[in-house]
Protein backbone atom coordinates (compact mmCIF):
# COMPACT_ATOMS: atom_id res chain seq x y z
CA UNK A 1 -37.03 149.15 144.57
CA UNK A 2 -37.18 152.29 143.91
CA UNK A 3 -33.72 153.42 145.26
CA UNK A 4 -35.34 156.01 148.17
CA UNK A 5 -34.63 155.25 152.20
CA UNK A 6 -37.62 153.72 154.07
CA UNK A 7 -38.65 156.44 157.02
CA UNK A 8 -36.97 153.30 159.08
CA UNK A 9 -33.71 153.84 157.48
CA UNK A 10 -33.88 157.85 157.74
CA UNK A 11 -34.73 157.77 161.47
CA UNK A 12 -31.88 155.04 161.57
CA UNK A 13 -28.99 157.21 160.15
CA UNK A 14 -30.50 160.65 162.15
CA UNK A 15 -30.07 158.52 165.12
CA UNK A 16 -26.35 157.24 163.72
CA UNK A 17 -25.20 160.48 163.57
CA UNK A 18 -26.72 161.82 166.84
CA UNK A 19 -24.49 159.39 168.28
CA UNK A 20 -21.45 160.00 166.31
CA UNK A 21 -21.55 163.48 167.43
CA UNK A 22 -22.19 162.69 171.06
CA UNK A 23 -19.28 160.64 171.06
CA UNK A 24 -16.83 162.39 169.43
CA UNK A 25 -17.94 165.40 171.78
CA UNK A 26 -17.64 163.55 174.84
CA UNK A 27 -15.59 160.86 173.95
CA UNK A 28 -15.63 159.09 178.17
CA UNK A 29 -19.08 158.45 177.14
CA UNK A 30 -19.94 154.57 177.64
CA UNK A 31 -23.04 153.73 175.48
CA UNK A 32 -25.49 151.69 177.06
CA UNK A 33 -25.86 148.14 176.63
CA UNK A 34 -28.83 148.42 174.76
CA UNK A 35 -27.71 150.18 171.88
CA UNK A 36 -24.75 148.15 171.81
CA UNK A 37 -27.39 145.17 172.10
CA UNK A 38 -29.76 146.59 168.91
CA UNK A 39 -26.22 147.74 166.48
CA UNK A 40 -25.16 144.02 167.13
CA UNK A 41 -29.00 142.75 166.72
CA UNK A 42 -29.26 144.69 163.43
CA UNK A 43 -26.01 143.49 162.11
CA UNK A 44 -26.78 139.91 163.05
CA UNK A 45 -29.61 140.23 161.35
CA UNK A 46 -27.97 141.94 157.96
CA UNK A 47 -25.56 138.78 158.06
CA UNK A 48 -28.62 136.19 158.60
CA UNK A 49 -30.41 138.07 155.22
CA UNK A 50 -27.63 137.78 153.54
CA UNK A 51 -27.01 134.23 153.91
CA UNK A 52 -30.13 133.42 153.52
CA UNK A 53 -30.03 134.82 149.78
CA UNK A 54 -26.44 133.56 149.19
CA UNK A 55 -28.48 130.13 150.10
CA UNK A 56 -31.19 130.33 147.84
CA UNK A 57 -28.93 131.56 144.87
CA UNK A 58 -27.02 128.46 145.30
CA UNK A 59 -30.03 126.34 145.33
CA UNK A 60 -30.93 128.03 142.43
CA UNK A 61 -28.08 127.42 140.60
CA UNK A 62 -28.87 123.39 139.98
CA UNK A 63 -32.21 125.08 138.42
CA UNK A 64 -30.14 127.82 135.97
CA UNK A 65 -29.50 126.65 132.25
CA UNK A 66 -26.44 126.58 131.10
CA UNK A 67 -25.08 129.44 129.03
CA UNK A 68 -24.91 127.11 126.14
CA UNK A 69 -28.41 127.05 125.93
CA UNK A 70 -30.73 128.74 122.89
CA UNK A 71 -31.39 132.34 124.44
CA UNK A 72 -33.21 132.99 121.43
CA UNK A 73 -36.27 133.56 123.89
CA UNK A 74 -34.33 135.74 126.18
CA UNK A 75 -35.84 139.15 125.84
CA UNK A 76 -32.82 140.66 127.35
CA UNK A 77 -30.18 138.41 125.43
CA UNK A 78 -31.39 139.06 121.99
CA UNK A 79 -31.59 143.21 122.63
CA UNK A 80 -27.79 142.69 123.29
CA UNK A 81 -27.08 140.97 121.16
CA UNK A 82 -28.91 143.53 118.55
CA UNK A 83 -27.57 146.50 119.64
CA UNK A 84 -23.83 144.59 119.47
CA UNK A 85 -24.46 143.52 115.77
CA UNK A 86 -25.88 146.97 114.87
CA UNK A 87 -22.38 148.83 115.05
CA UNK A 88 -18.71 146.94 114.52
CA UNK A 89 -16.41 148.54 116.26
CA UNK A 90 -12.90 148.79 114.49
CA UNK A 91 -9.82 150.08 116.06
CA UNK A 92 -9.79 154.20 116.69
CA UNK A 93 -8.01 156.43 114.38
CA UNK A 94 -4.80 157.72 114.90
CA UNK A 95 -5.58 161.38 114.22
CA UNK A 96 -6.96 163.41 117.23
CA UNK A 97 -9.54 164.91 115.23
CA UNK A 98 -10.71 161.04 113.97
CA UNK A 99 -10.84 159.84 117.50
CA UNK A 100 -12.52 162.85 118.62
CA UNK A 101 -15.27 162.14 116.42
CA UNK A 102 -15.22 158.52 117.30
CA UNK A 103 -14.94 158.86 120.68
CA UNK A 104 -18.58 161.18 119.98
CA UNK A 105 -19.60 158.20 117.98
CA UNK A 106 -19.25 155.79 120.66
CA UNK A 107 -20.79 157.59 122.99
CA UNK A 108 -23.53 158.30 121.10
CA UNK A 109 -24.04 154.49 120.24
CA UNK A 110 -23.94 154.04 124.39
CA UNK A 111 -26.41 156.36 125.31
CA UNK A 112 -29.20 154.15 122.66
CA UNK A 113 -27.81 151.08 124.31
CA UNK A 114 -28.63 151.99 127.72
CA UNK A 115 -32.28 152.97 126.92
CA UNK A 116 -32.31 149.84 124.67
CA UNK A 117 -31.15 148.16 127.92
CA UNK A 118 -33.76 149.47 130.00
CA UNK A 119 -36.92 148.90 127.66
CA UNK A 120 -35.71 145.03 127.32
CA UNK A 121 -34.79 144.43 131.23
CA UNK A 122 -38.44 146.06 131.81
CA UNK A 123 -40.21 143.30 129.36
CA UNK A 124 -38.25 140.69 130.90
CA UNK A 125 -39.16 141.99 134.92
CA UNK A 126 -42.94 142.76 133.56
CA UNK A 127 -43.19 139.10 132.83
CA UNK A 128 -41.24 137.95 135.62
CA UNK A 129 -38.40 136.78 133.28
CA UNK A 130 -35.71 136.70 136.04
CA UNK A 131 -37.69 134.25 137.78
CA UNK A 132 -38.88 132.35 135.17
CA UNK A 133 -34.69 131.89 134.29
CA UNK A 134 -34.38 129.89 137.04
CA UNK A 135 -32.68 132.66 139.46
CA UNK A 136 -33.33 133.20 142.93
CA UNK A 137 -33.13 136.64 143.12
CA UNK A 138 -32.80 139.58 140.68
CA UNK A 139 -29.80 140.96 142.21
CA UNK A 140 -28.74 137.47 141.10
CA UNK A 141 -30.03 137.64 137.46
CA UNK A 142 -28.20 141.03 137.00
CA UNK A 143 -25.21 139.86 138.42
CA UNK A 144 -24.90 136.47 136.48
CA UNK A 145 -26.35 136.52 133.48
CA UNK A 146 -26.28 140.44 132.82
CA UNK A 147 -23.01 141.38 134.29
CA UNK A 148 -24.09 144.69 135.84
CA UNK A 149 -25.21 145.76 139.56
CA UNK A 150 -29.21 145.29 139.80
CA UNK A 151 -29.01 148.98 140.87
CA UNK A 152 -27.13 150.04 137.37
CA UNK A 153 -29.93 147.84 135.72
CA UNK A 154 -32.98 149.77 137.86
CA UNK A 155 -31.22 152.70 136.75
CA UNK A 156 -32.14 151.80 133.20
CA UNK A 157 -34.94 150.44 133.21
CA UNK A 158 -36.36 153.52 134.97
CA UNK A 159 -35.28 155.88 132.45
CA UNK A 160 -37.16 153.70 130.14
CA UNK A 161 -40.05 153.79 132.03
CA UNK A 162 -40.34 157.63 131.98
CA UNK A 163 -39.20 157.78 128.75
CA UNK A 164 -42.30 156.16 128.20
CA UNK A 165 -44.18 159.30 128.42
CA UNK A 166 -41.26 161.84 127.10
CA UNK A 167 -40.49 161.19 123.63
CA UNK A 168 -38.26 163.87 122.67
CA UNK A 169 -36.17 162.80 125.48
CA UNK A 170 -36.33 158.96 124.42
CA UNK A 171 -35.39 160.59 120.84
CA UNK A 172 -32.66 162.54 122.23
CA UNK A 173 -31.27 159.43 123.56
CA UNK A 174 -31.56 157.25 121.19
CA UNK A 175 -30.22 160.09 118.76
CA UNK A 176 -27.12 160.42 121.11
CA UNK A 177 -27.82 164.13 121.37
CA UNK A 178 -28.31 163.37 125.26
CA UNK A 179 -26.13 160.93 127.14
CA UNK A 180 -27.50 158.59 129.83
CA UNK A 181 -26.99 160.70 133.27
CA UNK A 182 -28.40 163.80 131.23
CA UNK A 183 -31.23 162.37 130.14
CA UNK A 184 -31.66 160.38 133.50
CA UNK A 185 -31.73 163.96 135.39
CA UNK A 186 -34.23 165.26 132.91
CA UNK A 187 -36.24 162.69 132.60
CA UNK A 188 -37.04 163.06 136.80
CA UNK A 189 -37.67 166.61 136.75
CA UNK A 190 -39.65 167.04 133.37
CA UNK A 191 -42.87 166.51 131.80
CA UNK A 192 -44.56 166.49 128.37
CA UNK A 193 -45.00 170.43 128.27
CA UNK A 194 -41.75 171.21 130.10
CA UNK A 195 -39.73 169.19 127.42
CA UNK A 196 -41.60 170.43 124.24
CA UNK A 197 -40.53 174.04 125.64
CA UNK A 198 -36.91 172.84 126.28
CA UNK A 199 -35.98 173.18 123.02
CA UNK A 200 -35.72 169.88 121.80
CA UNK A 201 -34.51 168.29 125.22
């Protein structure tokens, strides 16, 4: 799940778009049957996936504990909870200058969180923790029990996972000197040498 189109979905929306194009350049143009057949054949068969995992979540749900329960073994629970009980957040300032500066602060706080975010969801997928849980499906874990989009958690745990072998950008990060998009887009693009001559990057 790496986030990239399958050659299958490329060739899919070239083909999409072909066809937009011919239509709205000859719009008397009756598409054959076929194509007709295969959009309604593909969308049927969206629909069918998707009920099909809306099925198993359900069935999964008689297996979930209840929120009640100790999470004291959930990887992912106790780094939240962590990161929560490392900073209180009071009520901002009333001077501009104040709530510039803990705007910054907040931020800053954020950007750690995220990677913090990232390093735990990866322990908990490496040991098939999501699974484990009880849930069906990890778009199902993310959803429920996190409360983000599986995508916003890949996100993370990606970063962590390339942050892995950048430590000056993990630092910058944690430090808040980076915020997570920035250090998301360097993290892709760099290595070891290219961040040690970034200047601290």
């Amino acid at each position: 799940m790496n986030g990239s189109p399958s050659d299958d979905d490329v060739v899919e929306a070239l083909l999409a778009e072909a066809l937009v194009t011919l239509q709205a350049r000859h719009p008397d143009l009756e598409l054959p049957d076929a194509a007709t057949d295969a959009s309604a054949r593909s969308e049927a068969w969206r629909a069918q996936v998707a009920a099909w995992r809306r099925e198993a979540e359900l069935a999964a749900e008689a297996r979930i504990p209840g929120h009640a329960e100790d999470d004291r073994d959930d990887v992912l629970a106790r780094a939240i909870a962590e990161a929560l009980a490392a900073t209180a957040v009071g009520p901002p300032p009333d001077d501009p200058h104040a709530l510039d500066a803990h705007l910054r602060d907040l931020a800053a706080q954020l950007a750690g969180r995220d990677l913090a975010l990232g390093r735990a969801a990866l322990a908990l997928w490496d040991s098939d923790g999501w699974h484990h849980r009880g849930y069906a499906s990890p778009h199902q874990y993310a959803r429920e029990r996190v409360g983000s989009s599986l995508a916003a958690l890949e996100a993370r745990m990606a970063l962590a996972r390339r942050c892995v072998g950048l430590p000056r950008v993990a630092a910058a990060l944690d430090a808040g000197e980076l915020g997570f998009e920035a250090a998301a887009l360097v993290a892709r693009v760099a290595q070891r040498s290219t961040v040690g001559s970034a200047g601290g990057a």
